[in-house]
Every structure is written in C-alpha cells, then in structure tokens.
Protein backbone atom coordinates (compact mmCIF):
# COMPACT_ATOMS: atom_id res chain seq x y z
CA UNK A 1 0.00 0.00 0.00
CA UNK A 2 1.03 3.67 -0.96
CA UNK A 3 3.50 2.12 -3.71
CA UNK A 4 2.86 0.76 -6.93
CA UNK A 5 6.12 -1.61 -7.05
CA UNK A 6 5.81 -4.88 -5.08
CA UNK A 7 8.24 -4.74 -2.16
CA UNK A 8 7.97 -0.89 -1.28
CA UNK A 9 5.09 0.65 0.68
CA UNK A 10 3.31 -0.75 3.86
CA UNK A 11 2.44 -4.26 2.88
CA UNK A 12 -1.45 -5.87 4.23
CA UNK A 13 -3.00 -8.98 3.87
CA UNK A 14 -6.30 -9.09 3.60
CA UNK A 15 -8.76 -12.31 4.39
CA UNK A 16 -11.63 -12.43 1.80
CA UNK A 17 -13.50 -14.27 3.67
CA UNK A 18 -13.64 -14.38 7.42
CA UNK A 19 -17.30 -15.24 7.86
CA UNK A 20 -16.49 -18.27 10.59
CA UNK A 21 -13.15 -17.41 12.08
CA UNK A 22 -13.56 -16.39 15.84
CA UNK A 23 -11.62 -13.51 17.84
CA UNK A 24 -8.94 -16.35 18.82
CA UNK A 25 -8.70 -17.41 15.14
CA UNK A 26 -8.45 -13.74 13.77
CA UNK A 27 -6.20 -12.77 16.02
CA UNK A 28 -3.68 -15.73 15.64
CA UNK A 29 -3.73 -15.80 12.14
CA UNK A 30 -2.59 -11.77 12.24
CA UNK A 31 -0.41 -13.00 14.92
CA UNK A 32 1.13 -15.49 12.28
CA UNK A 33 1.28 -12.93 9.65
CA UNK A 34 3.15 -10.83 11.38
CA UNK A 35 2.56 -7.80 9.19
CA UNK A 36 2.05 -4.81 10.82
CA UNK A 37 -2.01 -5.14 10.32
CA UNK A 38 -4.24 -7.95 8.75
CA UNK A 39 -7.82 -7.56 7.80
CA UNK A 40 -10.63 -9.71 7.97
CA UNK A 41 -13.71 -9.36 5.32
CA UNK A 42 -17.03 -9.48 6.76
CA UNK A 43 -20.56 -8.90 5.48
CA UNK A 44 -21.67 -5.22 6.51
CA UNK A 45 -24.20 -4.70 9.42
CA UNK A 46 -24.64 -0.62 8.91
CA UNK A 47 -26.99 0.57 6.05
CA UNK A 48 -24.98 1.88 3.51
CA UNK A 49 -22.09 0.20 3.97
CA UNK A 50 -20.65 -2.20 1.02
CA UNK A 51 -18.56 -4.17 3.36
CA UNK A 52 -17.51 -4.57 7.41
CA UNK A 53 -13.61 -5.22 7.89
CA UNK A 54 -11.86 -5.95 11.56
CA UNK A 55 -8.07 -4.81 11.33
CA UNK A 56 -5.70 -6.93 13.39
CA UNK A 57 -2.07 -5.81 14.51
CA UNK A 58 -0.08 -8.95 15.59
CA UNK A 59 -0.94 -8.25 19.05
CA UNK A 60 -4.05 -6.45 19.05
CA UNK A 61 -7.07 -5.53 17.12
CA UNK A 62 -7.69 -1.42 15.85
CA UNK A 63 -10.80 0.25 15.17
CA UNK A 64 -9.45 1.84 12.07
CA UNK A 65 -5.94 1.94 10.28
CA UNK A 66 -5.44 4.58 6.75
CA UNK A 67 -3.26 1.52 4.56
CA UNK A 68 -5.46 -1.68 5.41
CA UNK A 69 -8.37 0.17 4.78
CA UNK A 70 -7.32 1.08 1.18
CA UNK A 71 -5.46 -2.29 0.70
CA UNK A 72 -8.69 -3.92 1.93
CA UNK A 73 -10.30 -2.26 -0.41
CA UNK A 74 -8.11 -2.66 -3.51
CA UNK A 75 -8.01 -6.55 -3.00
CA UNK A 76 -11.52 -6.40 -3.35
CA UNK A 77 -12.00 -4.28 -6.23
CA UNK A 78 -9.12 -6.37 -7.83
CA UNK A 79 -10.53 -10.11 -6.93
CA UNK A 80 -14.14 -8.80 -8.17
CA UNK A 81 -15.83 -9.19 -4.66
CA UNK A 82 -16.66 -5.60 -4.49
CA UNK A 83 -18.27 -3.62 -7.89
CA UNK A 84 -15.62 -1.52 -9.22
CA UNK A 85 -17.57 1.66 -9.59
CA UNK A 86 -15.13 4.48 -7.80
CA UNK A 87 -16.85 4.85 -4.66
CA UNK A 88 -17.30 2.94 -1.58
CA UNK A 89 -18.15 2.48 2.27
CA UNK A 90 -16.39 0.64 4.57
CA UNK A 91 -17.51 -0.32 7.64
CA UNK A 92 -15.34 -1.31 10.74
CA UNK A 93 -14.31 -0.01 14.58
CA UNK A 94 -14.27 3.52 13.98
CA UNK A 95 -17.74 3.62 12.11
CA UNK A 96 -18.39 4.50 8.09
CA UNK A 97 -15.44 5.56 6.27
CA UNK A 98 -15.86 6.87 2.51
CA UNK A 99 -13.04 5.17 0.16
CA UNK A 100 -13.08 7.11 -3.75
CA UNK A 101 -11.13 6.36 -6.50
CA UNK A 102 -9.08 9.16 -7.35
CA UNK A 103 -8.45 10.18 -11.25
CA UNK A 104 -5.04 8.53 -11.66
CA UNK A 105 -6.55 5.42 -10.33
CA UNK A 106 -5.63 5.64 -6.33
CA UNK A 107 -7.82 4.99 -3.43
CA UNK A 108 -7.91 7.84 -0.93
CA UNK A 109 -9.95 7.48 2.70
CA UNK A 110 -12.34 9.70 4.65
CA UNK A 111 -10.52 10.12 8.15
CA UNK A 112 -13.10 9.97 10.68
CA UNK A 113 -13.39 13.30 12.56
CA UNK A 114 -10.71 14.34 14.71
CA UNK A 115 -10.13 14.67 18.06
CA UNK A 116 -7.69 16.92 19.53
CA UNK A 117 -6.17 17.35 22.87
CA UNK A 118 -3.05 18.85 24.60
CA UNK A 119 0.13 16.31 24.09
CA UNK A 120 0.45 13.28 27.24
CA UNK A 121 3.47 14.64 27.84
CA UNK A 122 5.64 16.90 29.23
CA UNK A 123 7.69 18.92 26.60
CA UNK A 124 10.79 17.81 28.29
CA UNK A 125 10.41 14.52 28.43
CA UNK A 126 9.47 14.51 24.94
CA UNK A 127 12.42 16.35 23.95
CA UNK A 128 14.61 13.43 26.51
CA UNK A 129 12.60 10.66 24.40
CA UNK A 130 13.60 12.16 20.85
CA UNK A 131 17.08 12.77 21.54
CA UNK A 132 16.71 16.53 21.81
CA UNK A 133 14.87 16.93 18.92
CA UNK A 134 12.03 19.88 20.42
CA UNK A 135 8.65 19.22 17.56
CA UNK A 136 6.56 22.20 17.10
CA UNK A 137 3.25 22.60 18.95
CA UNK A 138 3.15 18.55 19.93
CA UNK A 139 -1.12 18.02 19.80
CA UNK A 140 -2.66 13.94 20.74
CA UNK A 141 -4.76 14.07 17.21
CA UNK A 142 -7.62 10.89 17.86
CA UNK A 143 -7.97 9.79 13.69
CA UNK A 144 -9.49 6.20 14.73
CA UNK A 145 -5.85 5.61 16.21
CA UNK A 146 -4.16 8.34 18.67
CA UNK A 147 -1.11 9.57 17.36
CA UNK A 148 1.13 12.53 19.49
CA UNK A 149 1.85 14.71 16.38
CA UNK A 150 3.92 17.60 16.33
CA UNK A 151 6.14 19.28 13.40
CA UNK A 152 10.37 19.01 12.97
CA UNK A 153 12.96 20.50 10.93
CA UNK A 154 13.63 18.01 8.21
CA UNK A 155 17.23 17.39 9.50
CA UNK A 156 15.64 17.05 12.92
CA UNK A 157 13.40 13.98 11.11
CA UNK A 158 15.92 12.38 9.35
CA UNK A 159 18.54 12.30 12.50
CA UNK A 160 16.47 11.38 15.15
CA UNK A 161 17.75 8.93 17.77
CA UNK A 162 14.64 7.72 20.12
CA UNK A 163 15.59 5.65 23.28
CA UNK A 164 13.09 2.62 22.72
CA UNK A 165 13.32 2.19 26.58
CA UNK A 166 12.38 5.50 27.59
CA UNK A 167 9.71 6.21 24.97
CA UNK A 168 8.00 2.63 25.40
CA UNK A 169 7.96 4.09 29.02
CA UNK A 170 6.66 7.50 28.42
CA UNK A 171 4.19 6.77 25.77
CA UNK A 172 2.84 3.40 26.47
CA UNK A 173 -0.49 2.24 24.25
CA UNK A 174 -3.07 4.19 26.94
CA UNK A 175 -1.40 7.00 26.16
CA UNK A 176 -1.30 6.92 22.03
CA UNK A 177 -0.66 4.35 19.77
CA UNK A 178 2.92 6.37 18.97
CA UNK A 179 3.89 9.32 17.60
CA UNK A 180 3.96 10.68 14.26
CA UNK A 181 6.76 13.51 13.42
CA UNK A 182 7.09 15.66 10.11
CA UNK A 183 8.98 18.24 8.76
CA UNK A 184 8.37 20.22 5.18
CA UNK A 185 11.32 20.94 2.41
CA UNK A 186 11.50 23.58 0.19
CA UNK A 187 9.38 21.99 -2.75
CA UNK A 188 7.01 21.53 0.22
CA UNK A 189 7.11 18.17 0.11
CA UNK A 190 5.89 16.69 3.68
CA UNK A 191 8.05 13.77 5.34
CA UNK A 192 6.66 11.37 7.76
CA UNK A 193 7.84 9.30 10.30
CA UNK A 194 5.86 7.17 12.64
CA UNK A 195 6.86 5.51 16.02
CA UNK A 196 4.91 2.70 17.96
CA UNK A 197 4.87 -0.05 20.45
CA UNK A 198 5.03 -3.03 18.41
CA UNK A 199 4.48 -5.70 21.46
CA UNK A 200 7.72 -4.00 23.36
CA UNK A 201 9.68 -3.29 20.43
CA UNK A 202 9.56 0.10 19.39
CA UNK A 203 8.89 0.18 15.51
CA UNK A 204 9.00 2.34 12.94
CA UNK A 205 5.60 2.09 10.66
CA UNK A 206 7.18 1.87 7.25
CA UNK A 207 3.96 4.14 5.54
CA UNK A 208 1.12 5.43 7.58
CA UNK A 209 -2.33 6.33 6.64
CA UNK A 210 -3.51 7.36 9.89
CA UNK A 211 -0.54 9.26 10.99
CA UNK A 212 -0.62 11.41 7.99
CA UNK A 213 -4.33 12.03 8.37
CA UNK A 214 -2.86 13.20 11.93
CA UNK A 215 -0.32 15.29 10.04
CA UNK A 216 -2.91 17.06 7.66
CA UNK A 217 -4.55 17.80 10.88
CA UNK A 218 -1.83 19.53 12.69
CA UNK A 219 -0.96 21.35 9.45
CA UNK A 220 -5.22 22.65 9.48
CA UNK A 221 -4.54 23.58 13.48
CA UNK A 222 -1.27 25.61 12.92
CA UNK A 223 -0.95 27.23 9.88
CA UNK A 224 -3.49 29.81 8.76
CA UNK A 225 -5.62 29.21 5.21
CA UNK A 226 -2.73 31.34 3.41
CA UNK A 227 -0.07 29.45 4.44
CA UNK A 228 -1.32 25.58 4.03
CA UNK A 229 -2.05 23.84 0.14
CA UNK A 230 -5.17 22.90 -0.29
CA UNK A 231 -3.45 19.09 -0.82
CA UNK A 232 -0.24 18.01 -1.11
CA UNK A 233 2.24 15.27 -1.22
CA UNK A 234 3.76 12.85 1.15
CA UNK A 235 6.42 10.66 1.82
CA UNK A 236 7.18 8.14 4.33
CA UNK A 237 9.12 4.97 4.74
CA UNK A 238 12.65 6.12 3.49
CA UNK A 239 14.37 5.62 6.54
CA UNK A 240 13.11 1.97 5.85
CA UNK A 241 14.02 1.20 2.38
CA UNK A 242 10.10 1.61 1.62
CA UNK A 243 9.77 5.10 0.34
CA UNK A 244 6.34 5.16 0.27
CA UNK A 245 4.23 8.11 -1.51
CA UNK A 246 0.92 9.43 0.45
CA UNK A 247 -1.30 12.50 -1.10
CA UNK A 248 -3.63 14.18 1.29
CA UNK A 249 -6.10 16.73 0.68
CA UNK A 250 -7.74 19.46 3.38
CA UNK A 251 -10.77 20.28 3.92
CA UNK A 252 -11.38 23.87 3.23
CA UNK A 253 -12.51 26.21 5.57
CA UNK A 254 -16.44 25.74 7.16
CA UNK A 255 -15.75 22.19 6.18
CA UNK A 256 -14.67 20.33 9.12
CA UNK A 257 -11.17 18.71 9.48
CA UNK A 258 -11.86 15.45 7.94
CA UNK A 259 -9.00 15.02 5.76
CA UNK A 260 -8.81 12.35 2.77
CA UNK A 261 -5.46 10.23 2.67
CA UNK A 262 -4.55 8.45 -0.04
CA UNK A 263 -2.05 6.77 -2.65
CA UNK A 264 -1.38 4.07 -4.93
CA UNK A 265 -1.73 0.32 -4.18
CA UNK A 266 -0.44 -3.29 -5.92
CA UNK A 267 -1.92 -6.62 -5.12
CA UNK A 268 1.13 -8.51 -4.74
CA UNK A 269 0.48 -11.99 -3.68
CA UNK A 270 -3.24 -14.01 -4.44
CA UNK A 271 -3.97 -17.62 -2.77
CA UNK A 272 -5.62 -19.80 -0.02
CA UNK A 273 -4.64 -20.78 3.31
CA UNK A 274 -5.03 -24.60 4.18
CA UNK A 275 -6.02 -25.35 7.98
C-alpha cells in the first residue's frame, strides 16, 4: 500500500473471507502474519455500507488503520468481490469511512473526525525521548488511532535517535498508539515518520495512513488558510528502504477537518490458506 512496485510501501493482507473465524482465530492468524495489520472481510451490518472489515495488529485488534483500509479495499476491487464503480463504504471499529477512487486510479480514505487534545506529555520529556529533537506545537490528534503529532525540521526527522526504553515508558499504548513527526522541504514536500509499540519493540511504521491524516490535521490547526495547500504530497518509509508516496487533501474552511489520505496500491500476492 502507498506504492505501486511490489516490495515498497506498507504491505497488508487481507482475508476475503472471514465469515467463521472467531476472535482467537483472527487474532492468531494476524499473529502469524506478522505484518504490521491484517484484515478480515465481513458482510456489513450498517446501512450503507458495502462491506464490514476488523483490522488486526499482531498483538491487538484497531478500530481503524489509513493503509489496510485502502489495501482492503483494492483486494476487493481487484478479486471482483466488491463492484468496481469508484466509490465505496467501509464499515469497521471507527464507524463508516468513505473510500473514492481518485483520477489517476488511487484509493484515498475519509478520516473519521478528529479529536484533539493537549500532548500526554511533558515537553521535556518529549524532547529526553527524541534525543533533543524539540517538535513544534506537539497536539494527541484521535484519527481512529491516537497519534502525538507535532512538526520538525527536516534534518531534525531524518537524524532522530529515540531511546526505545524510555519512549516505550513515556508513551505506552493508553497514552497513544505512537507518535507521528514531520517536517516540510523547500518543494514543500511533507516527510513522515511514525513511532509505535510493536508488542515491546519500538517500531518504525514503514507508511502510515492514519498518521498522515494526523499530520494534515496539525498542518489545518497551525498554519493559517494562506499558508497551508489545499493538498499536497507525502512521503514516508525512506528511513526503511520503503519510500512510500501518500497525497492528502484538506478540507477547506467551514468544512470540518476530515481530511482524505490516499495513494497508490499493488496486489502482490493471491492464494488460499489450508487449515
């Protein structure tokens, strides 16, 4: 997901269908994955929506997620099981989110609206877990998942040196799910990087569709209509070998802050599972 070459982006797998499988089943088969998320395909329950998906991480399951809900999608649309006619509703944890096909062919998502709060922590422990690194106006932005956001220079993002023991202490899961950093370069070009507890390991999310729906959000709360695009590109994964692209469009002003995150996606593997 967010890459159109196999073996670049933020892979997903996606199970067709999961009409049968249990809690226990679902979550040991993401456990056996061991992707960062793996989604299960479910008849809908909500009026309106074309399909119901549960998104797994190999330790826990998440209301909502930005790349398995477009890879869900894409699967489906690819394999026939959903009509291919540019639009669609997904239904999962987080409620109804709107999936379109954009005019080069991507799927972009609906973020659900956001909720914003003053950051966990303590600005100097934040600057202790980040190595010194100080991010601009650090905001908990709820997108489905929590992310503590805030804004770096881009030598700041690309040199940062987090202490997995001290963050996984600072920002455990109750907190946020991680934290999501960016920083803008002179073709204003936004870079991403996103940090989480992956079971005790701190992890680096190779591409991230809910942290840059975080990101658009910061960029709506702290930069005036003048001074923001009205969308603009992404990219995330670099430090990873992934070098995933994201584009994200704002909502204007009157409209809310539900932004749309999206980006190209390759099926890369089709089959069945035995047992």
């Amino acid at each position: 997901m967010f890459t159109a070459r196999a073996g670049f982006g933020n892979p997903v797998a996606v199970v067709l269908d999961a009409e049968g499988l249990d809690d226990a089943e679902m979550a040991r088969f993401a456990n056996w994955t061991n992707l960062s998320e793996t989604t299960f395909v479910l008849p809908a329950t909500e009026a309106g929506a074309d399909y119901r998906v549960r998104i797994f991480t190999p330790t826990e399951e998440l209301p909502m997620a930005g790349h398995p809900t477009l890879g869900t999608c894409r699967a489906l649309v690819d394999l026939g099981v959903i009509e291919d006619r540019g639009h669609w509703v997904q239904e999962c944890g987080a409620g109804l989110i709107e999936i379109r096909r954009s005019e080069d062919g991507a799927l972009r998502f609906r973020a659900p609206e956001p909720v914003v709060s003053a950051a966990p922590i303590e600005l100097d422990a934040l600057r202790r877990v980040l190595g010194g690194a100080v991010p601009a106006d650090p905001m908990l932005i709820e997108v489905g998942p929590r992310w503590l956001t805030g804004r770096l220079d881009l030598d700041d993002l690309d040199d940062l040196r987090i202490d997995p023991v001290d963050f996984l202490r600072t920002l455990p899961p109750k907190l946020a799910v991680g934290i999501t950093l960016y920083a803008v370069d002179d073709e204003q070009t936004v870079h991403v990087r996103s940090f989480f507890d992956g079971g005790g390991v701190l992890t680096e999310d190779p591409v991230c569709g809910s942290g840059n729906a975080a990101v658009g959000v910061h960029r709506l709360r702290t930069s005036g209509p003048a001074d923001r695009p009205a969308a603009y590109s992404a990219r995330q994964g670099r430090h990873r070998g992934r070098d995933g692209r994201i584009q994200v469009t704002l909502p204007g002003d009157g409209d809310g802050e539900r932004v749309w995150v999206g980006g190209p996606a390759v099926t890369v593997i089709t089959g069945t599972v035995e047992g």
